[in-house]
N, C-alpha and C. Protein backbone atom coordinates (compact mmCIF):
# COMPACT_ATOMS: atom_id res chain seq x y z
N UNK A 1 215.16 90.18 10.17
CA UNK A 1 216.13 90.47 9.14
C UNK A 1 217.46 90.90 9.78
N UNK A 2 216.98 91.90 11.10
CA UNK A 2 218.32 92.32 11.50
C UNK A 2 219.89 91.40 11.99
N UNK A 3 218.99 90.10 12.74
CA UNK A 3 219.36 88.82 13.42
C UNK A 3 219.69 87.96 12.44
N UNK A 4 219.48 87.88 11.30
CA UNK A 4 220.21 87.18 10.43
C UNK A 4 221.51 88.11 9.75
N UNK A 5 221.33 89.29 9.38
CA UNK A 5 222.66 90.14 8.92
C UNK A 5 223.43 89.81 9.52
N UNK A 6 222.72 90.38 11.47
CA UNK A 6 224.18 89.89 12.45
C UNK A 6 225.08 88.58 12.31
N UNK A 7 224.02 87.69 12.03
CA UNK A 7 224.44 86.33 12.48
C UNK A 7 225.22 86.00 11.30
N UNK A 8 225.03 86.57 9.85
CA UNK A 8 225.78 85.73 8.82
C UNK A 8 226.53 86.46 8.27
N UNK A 9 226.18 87.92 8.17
CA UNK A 9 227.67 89.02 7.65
C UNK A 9 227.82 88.81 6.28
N UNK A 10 226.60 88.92 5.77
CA UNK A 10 226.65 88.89 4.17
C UNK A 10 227.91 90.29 3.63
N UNK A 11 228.08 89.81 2.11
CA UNK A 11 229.26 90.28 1.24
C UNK A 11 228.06 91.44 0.55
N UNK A 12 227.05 91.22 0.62
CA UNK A 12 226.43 91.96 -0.46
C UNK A 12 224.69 91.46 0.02
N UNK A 13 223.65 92.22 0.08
CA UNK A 13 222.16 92.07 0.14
C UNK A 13 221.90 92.22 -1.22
N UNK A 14 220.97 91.33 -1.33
CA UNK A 14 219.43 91.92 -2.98
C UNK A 14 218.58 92.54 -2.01
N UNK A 15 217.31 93.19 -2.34
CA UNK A 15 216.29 93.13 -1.60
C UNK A 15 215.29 93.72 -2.38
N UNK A 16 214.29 92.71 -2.25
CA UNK A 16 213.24 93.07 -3.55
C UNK A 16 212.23 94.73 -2.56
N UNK A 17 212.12 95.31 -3.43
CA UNK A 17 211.51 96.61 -3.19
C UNK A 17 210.10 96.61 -2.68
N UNK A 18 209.27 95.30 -3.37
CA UNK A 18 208.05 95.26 -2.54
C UNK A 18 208.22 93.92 -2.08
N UNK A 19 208.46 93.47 -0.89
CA UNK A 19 208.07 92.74 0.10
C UNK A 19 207.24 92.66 0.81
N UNK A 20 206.98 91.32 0.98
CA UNK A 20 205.65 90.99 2.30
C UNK A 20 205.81 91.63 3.35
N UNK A 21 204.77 92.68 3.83
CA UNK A 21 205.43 93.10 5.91
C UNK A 21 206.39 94.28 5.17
N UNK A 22 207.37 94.67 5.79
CA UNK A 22 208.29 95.70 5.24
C UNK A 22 208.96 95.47 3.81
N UNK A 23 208.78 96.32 3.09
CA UNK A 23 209.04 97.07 1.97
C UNK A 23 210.86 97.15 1.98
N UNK A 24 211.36 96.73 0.52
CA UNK A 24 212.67 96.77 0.87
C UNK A 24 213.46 98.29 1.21
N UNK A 25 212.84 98.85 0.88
CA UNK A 25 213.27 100.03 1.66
C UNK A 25 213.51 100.75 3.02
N UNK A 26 212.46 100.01 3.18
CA UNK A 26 212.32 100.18 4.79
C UNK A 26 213.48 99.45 5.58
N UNK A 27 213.62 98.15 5.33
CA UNK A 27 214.68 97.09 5.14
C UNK A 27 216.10 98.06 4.87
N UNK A 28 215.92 98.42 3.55
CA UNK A 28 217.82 99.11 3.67
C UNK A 28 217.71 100.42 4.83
N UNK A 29 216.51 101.13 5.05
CA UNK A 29 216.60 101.88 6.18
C UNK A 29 217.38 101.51 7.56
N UNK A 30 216.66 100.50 7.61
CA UNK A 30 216.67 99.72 8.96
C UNK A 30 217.98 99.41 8.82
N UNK A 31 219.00 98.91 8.03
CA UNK A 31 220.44 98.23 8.00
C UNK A 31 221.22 99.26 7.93
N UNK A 32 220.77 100.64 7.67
CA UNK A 32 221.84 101.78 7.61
C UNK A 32 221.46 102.67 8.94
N UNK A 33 220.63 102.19 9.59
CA UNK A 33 220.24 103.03 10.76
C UNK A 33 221.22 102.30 12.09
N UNK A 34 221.28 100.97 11.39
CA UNK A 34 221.93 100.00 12.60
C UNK A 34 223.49 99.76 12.06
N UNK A 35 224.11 100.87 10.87
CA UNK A 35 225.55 101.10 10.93
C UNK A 35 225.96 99.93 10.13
N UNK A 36 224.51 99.15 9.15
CA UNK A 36 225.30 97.75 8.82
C UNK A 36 225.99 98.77 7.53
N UNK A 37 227.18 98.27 7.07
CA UNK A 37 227.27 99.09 5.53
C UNK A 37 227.88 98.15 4.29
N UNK A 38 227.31 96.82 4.45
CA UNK A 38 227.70 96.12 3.42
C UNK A 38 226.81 96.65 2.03
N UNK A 39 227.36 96.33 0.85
CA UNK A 39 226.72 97.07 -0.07
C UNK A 39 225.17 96.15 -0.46
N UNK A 40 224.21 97.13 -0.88
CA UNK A 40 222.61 96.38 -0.79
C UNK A 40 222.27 97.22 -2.71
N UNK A 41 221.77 96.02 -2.75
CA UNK A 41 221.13 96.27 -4.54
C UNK A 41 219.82 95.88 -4.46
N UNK A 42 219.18 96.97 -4.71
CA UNK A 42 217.60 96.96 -4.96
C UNK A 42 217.14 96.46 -6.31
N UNK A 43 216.08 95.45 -6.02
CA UNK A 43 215.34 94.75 -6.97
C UNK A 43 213.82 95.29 -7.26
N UNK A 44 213.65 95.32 -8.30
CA UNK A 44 211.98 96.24 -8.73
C UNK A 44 212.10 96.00 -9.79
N UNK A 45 210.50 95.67 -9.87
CA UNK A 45 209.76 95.60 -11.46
C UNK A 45 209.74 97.26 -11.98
N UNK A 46 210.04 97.94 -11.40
CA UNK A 46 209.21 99.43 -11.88
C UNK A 46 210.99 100.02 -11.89
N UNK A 47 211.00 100.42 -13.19
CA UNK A 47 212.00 101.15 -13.57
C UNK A 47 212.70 102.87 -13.25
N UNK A 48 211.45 103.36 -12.32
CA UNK A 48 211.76 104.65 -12.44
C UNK A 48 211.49 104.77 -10.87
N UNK A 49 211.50 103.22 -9.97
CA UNK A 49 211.30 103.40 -8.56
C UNK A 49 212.94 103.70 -7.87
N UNK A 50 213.89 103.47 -8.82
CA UNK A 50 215.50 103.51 -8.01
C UNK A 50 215.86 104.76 -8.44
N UNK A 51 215.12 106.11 -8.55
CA UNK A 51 215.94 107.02 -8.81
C UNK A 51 215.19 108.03 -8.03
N UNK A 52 216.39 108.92 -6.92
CA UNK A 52 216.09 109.80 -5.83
C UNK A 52 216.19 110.66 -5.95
N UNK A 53 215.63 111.18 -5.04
CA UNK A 53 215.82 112.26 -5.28
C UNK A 53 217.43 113.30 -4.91
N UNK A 54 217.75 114.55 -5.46
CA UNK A 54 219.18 115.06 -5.18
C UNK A 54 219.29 114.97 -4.18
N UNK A 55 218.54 116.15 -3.42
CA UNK A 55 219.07 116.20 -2.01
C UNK A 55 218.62 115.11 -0.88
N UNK A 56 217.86 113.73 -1.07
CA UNK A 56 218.44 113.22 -0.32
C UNK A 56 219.34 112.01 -0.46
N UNK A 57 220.00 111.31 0.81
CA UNK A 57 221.28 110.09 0.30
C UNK A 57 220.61 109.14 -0.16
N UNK A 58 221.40 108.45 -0.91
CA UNK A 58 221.60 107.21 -1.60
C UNK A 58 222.27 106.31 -0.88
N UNK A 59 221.24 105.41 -0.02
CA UNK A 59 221.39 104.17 0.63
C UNK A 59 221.87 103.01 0.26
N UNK A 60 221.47 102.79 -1.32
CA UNK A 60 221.69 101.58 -1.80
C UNK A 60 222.70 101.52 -2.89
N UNK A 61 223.39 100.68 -3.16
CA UNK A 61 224.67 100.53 -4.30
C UNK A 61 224.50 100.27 -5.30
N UNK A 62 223.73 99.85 -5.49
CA UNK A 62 222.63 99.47 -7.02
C UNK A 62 221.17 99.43 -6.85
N UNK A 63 220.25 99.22 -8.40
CA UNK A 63 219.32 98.77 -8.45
C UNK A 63 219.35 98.05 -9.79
N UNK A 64 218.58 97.33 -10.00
CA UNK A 64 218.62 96.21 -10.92
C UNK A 64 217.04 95.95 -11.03
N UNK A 65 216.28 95.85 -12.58
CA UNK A 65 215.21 96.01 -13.17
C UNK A 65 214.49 94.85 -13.45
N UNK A 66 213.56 94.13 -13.23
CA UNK A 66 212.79 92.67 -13.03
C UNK A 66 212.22 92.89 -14.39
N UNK A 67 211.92 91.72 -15.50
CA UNK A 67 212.70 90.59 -14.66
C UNK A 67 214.35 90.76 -14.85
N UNK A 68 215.06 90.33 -14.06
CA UNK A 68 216.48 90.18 -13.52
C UNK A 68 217.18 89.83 -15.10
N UNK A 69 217.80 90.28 -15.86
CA UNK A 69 218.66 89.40 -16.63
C UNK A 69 220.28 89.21 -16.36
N UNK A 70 220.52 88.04 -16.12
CA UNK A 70 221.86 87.45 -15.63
C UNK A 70 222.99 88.23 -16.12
N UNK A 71 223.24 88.54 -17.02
CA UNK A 71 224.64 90.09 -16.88
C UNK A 71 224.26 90.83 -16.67
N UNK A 72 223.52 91.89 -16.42
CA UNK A 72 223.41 92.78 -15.47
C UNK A 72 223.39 92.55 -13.61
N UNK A 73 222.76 91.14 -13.50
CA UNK A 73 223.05 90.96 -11.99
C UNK A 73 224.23 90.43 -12.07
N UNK A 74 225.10 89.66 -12.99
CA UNK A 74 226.95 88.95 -12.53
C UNK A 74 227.14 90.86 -13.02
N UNK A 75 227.04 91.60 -13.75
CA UNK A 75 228.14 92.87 -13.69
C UNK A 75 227.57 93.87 -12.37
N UNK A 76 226.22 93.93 -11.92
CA UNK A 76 226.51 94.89 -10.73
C UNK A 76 226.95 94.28 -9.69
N UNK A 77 227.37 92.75 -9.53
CA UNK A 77 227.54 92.43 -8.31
C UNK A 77 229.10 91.97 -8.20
N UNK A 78 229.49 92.21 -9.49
CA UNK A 78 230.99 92.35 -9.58
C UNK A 78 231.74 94.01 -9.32
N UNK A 79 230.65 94.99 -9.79
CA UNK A 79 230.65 96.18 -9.72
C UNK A 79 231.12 96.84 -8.00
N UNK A 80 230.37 96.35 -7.64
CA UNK A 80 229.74 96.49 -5.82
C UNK A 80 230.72 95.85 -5.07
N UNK A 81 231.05 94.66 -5.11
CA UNK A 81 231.96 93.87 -4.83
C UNK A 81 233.37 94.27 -5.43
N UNK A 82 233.72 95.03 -6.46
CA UNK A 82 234.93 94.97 -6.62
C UNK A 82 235.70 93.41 -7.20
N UNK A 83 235.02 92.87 -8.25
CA UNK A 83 235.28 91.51 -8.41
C UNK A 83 235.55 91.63 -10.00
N UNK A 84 236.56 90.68 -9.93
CA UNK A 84 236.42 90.18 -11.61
C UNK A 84 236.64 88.74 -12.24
N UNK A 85 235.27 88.76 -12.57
CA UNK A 85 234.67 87.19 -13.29
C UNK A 85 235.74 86.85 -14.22
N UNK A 86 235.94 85.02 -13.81
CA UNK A 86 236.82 84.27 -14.36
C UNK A 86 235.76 83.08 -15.07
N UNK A 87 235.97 82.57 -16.39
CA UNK A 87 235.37 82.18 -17.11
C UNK A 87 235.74 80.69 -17.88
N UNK A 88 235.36 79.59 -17.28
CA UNK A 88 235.75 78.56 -18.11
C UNK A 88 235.68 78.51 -19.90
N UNK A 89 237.11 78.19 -19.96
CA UNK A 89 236.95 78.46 -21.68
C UNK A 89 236.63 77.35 -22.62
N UNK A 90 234.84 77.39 -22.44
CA UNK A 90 234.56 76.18 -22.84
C UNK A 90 234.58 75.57 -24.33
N UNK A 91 233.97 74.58 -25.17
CA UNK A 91 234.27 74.44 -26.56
C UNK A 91 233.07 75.67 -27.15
N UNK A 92 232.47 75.91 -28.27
CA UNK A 92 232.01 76.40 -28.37
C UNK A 92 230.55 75.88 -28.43
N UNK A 93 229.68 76.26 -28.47
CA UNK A 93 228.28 75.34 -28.20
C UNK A 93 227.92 74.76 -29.29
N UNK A 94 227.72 75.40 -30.58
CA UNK A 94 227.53 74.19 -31.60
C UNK A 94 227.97 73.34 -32.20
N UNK A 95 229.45 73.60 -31.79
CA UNK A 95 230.24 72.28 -31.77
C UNK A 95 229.94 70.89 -30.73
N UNK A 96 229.56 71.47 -30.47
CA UNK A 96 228.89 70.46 -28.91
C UNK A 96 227.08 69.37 -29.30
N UNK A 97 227.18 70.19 -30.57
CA UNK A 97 225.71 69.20 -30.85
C UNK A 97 225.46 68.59 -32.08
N UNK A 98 225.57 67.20 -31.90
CA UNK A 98 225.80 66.67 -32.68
C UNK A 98 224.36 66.74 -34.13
N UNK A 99 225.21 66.56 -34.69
CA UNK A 99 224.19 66.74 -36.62
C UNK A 99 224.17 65.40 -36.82
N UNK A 100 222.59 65.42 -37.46
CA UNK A 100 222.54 63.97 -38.16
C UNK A 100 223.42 63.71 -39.28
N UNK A 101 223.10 62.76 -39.83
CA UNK A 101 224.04 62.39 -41.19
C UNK A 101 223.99 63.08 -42.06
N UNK A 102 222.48 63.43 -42.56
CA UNK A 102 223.02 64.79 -43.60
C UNK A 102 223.18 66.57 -43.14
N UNK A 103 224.00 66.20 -42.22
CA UNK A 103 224.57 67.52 -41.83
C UNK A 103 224.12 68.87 -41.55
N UNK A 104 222.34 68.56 -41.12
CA UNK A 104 221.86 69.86 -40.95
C UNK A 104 220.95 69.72 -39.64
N UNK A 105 221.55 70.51 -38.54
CA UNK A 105 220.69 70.47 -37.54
C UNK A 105 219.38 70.92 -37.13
N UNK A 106 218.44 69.85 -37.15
CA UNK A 106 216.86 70.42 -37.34
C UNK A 106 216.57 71.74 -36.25
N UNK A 107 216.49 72.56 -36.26
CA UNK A 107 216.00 73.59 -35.08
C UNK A 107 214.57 73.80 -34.52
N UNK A 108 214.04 74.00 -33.49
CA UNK A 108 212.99 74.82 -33.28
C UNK A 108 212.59 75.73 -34.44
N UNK A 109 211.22 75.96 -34.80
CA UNK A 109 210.79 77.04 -35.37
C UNK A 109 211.67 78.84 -34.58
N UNK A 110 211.34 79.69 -35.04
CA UNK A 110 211.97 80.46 -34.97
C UNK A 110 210.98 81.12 -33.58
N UNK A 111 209.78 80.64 -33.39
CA UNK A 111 209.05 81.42 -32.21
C UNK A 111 209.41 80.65 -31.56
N UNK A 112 210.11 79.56 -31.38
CA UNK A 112 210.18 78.85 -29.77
C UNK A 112 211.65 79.51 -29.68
N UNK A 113 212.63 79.59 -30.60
CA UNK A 113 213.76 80.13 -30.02
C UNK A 113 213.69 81.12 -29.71
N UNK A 114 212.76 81.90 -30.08
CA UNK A 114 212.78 83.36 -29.27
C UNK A 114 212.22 83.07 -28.12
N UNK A 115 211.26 82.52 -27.67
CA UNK A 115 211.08 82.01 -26.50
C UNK A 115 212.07 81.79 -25.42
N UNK A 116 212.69 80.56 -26.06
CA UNK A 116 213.75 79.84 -25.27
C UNK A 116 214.84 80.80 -24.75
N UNK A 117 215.41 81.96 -25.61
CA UNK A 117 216.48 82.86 -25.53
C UNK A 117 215.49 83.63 -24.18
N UNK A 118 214.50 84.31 -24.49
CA UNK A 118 213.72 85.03 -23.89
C UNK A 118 214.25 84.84 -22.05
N UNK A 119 213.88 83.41 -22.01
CA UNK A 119 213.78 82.45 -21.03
C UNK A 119 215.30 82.72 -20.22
N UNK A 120 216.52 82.13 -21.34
CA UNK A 120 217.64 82.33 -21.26
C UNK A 120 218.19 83.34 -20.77
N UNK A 121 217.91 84.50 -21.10
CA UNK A 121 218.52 86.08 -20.79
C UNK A 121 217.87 86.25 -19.40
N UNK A 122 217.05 85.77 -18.86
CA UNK A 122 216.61 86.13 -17.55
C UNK A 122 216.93 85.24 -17.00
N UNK A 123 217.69 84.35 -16.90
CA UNK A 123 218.16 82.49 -15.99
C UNK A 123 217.09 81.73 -15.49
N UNK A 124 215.91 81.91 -16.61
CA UNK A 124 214.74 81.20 -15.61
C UNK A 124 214.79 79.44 -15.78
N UNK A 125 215.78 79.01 -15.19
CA UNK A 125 216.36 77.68 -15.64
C UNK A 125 214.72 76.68 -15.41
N UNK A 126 214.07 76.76 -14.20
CA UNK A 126 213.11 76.24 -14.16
C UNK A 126 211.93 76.31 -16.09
N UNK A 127 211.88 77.55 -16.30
CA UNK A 127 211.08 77.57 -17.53
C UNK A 127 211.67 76.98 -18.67
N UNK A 128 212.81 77.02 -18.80
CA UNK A 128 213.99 76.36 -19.83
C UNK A 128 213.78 75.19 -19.83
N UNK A 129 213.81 74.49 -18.54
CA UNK A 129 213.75 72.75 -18.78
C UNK A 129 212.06 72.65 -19.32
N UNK A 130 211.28 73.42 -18.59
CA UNK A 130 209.84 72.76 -19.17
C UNK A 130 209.53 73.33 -20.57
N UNK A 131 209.77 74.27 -20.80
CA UNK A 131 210.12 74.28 -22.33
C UNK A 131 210.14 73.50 -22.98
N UNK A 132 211.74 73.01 -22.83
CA UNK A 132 212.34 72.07 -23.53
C UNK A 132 211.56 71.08 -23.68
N UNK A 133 211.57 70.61 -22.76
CA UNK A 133 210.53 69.34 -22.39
C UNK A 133 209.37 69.22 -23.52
N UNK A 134 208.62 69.86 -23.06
CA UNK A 134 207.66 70.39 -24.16
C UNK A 134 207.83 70.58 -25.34
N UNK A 135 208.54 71.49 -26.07
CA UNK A 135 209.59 70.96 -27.51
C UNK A 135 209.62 69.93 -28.16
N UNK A 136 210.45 69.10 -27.15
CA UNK A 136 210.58 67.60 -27.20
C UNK A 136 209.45 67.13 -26.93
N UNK A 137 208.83 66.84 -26.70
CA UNK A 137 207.63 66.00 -26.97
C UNK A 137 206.23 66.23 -27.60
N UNK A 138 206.74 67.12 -27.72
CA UNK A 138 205.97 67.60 -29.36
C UNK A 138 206.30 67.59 -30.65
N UNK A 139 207.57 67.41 -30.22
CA UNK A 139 208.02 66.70 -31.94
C UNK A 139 208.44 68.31 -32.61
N UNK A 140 208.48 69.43 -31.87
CA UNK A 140 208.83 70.74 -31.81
C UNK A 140 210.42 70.74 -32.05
N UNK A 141 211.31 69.93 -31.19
CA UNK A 141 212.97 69.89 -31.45
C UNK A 141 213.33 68.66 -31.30
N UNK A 142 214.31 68.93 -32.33
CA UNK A 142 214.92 67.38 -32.19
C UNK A 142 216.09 67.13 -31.13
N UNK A 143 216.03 66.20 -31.06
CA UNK A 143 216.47 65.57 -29.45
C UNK A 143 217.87 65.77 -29.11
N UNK A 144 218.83 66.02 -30.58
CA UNK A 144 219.83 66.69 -30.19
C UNK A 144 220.11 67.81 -29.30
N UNK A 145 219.31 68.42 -30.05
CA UNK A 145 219.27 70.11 -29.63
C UNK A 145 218.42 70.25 -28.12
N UNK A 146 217.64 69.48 -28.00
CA UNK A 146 216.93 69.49 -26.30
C UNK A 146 217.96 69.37 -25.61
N UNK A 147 218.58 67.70 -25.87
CA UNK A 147 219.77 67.31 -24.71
C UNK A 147 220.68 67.90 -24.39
N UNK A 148 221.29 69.35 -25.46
CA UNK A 148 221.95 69.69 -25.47
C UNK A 148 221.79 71.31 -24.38
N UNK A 149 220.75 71.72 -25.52
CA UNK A 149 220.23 72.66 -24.18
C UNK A 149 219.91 72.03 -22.78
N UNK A 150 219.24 70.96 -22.21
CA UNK A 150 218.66 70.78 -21.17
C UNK A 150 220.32 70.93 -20.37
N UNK A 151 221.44 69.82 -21.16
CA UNK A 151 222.55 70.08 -20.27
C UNK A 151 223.04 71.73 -19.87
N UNK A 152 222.82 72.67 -20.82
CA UNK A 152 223.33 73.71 -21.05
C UNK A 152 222.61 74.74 -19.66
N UNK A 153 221.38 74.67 -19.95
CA UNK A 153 219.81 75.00 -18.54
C UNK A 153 220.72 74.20 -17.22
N UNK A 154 220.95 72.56 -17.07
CA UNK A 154 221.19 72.53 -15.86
C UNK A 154 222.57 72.48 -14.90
N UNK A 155 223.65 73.34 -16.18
CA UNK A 155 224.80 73.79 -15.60
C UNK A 155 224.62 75.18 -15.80
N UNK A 156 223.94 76.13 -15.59
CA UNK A 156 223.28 77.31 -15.40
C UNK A 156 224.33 77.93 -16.32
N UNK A 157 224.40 77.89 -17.98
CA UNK A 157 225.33 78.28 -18.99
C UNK A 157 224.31 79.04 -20.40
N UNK A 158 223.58 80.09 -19.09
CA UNK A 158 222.59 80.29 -19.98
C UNK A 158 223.36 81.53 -21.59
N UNK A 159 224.49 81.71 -21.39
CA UNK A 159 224.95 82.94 -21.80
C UNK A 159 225.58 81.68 -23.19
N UNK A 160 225.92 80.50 -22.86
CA UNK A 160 226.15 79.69 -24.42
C UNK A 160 224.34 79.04 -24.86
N UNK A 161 223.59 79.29 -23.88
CA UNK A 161 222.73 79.22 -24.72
C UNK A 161 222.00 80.22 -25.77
N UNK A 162 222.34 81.44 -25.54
CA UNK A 162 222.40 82.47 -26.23
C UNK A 162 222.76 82.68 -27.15
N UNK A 163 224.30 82.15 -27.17
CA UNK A 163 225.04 82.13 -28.76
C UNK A 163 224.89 80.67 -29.50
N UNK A 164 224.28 79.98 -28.86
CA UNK A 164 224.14 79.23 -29.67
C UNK A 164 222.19 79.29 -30.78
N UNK A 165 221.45 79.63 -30.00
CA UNK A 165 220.08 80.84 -30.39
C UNK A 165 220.25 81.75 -31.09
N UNK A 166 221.19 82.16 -30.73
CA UNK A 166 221.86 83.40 -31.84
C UNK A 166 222.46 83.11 -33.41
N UNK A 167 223.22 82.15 -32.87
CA UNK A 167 223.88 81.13 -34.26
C UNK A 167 222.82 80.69 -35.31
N UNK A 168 221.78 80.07 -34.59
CA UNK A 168 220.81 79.86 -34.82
C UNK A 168 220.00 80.63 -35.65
N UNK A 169 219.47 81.56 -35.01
CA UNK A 169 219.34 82.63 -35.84
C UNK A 169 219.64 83.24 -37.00
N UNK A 170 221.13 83.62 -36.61
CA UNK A 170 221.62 84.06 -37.60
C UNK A 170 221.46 83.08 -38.98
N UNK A 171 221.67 81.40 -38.73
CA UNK A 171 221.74 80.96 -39.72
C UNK A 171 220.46 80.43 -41.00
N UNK A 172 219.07 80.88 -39.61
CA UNK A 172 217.93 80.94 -40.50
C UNK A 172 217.61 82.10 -41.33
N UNK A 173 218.11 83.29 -40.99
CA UNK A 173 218.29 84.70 -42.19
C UNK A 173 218.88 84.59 -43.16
């Protein structure tokens, strides 16, 4: 681990908390013992493993709660970094999918979109396409709304797939 820091001079480490062999802790030990001080964000399923005790230091610049959901990892790593996200201002998403002729876009039942969002809020783009997939060929969504998401899953735009799930939503209440 050490031989790759040297060699590549990362902007920022993740490091998942339980690792194979050393433990990510041990890991941010080891990088603050050897003077590295780029900022490191700890990853863990267990919510109450990133909090130390007072008196001793705080090694790491964040921690972030599994599974991972995509604004919280783009805001702590804009946080850490000192960065601020620039945003293509795209059309809006349900404008983007086309309606049959009589003007009502068939949706998923309401348990696959919770699914699908589910999916969405954590970027698990891999589960999104087989989803979909599945959807679709079950006669579950109509083919608008797949193609539209699948494009949406494989330009990693999971945050318009959200509002458009949401839209969704909203418009089955």
């Amino acid at each position: 681990v050490l031989a790759t820091i040297e060699a590549e001079r990362p902007d920022l480490v993740l490091l998942d908390v339980s690792m194979p062999g050393q433990s990510g802790w041990e890991v941010l030990a080891m990088l603050r013992q050897h003077k590295h001080t780029m900022p490191v964000v700890m990853v863990s399923a267990d919510a109450n493993e990133g909090h130390h005790a007072a008196d001793s230091p705080r090694l790491h610049d964040g921690y972030i709660i599994k599974p991972v959901r995509l604004n919280l990892l783009l805001d702590t790593i804009a946080s850490v970094l000192d960065l601020n996200w620039r945003f293509d201002k795209s059309p809006d998403p349900m404008a983007a999918i086309p309606a049959p002729d009589h003007g009502v876009l068939p949706l998923p039942k309401m348990e696959h979109r919770l699914a699908l969002a589910t999916l969405a809020r954590i970027g698990h783009r891999k589960g999104l396409l087989e989803a979909l997939h599945d959807l679709k060929h079950s006669g579950e969504a109509a083919e608008p709304f797949a193609i539209e998401l699948t494009r949406l899953t494989n330009d990693f735009q999971f945050e318009k797939i959200l509002e458009l799930l949401e839209v969704a939503e909203h418009e089955a209440s």
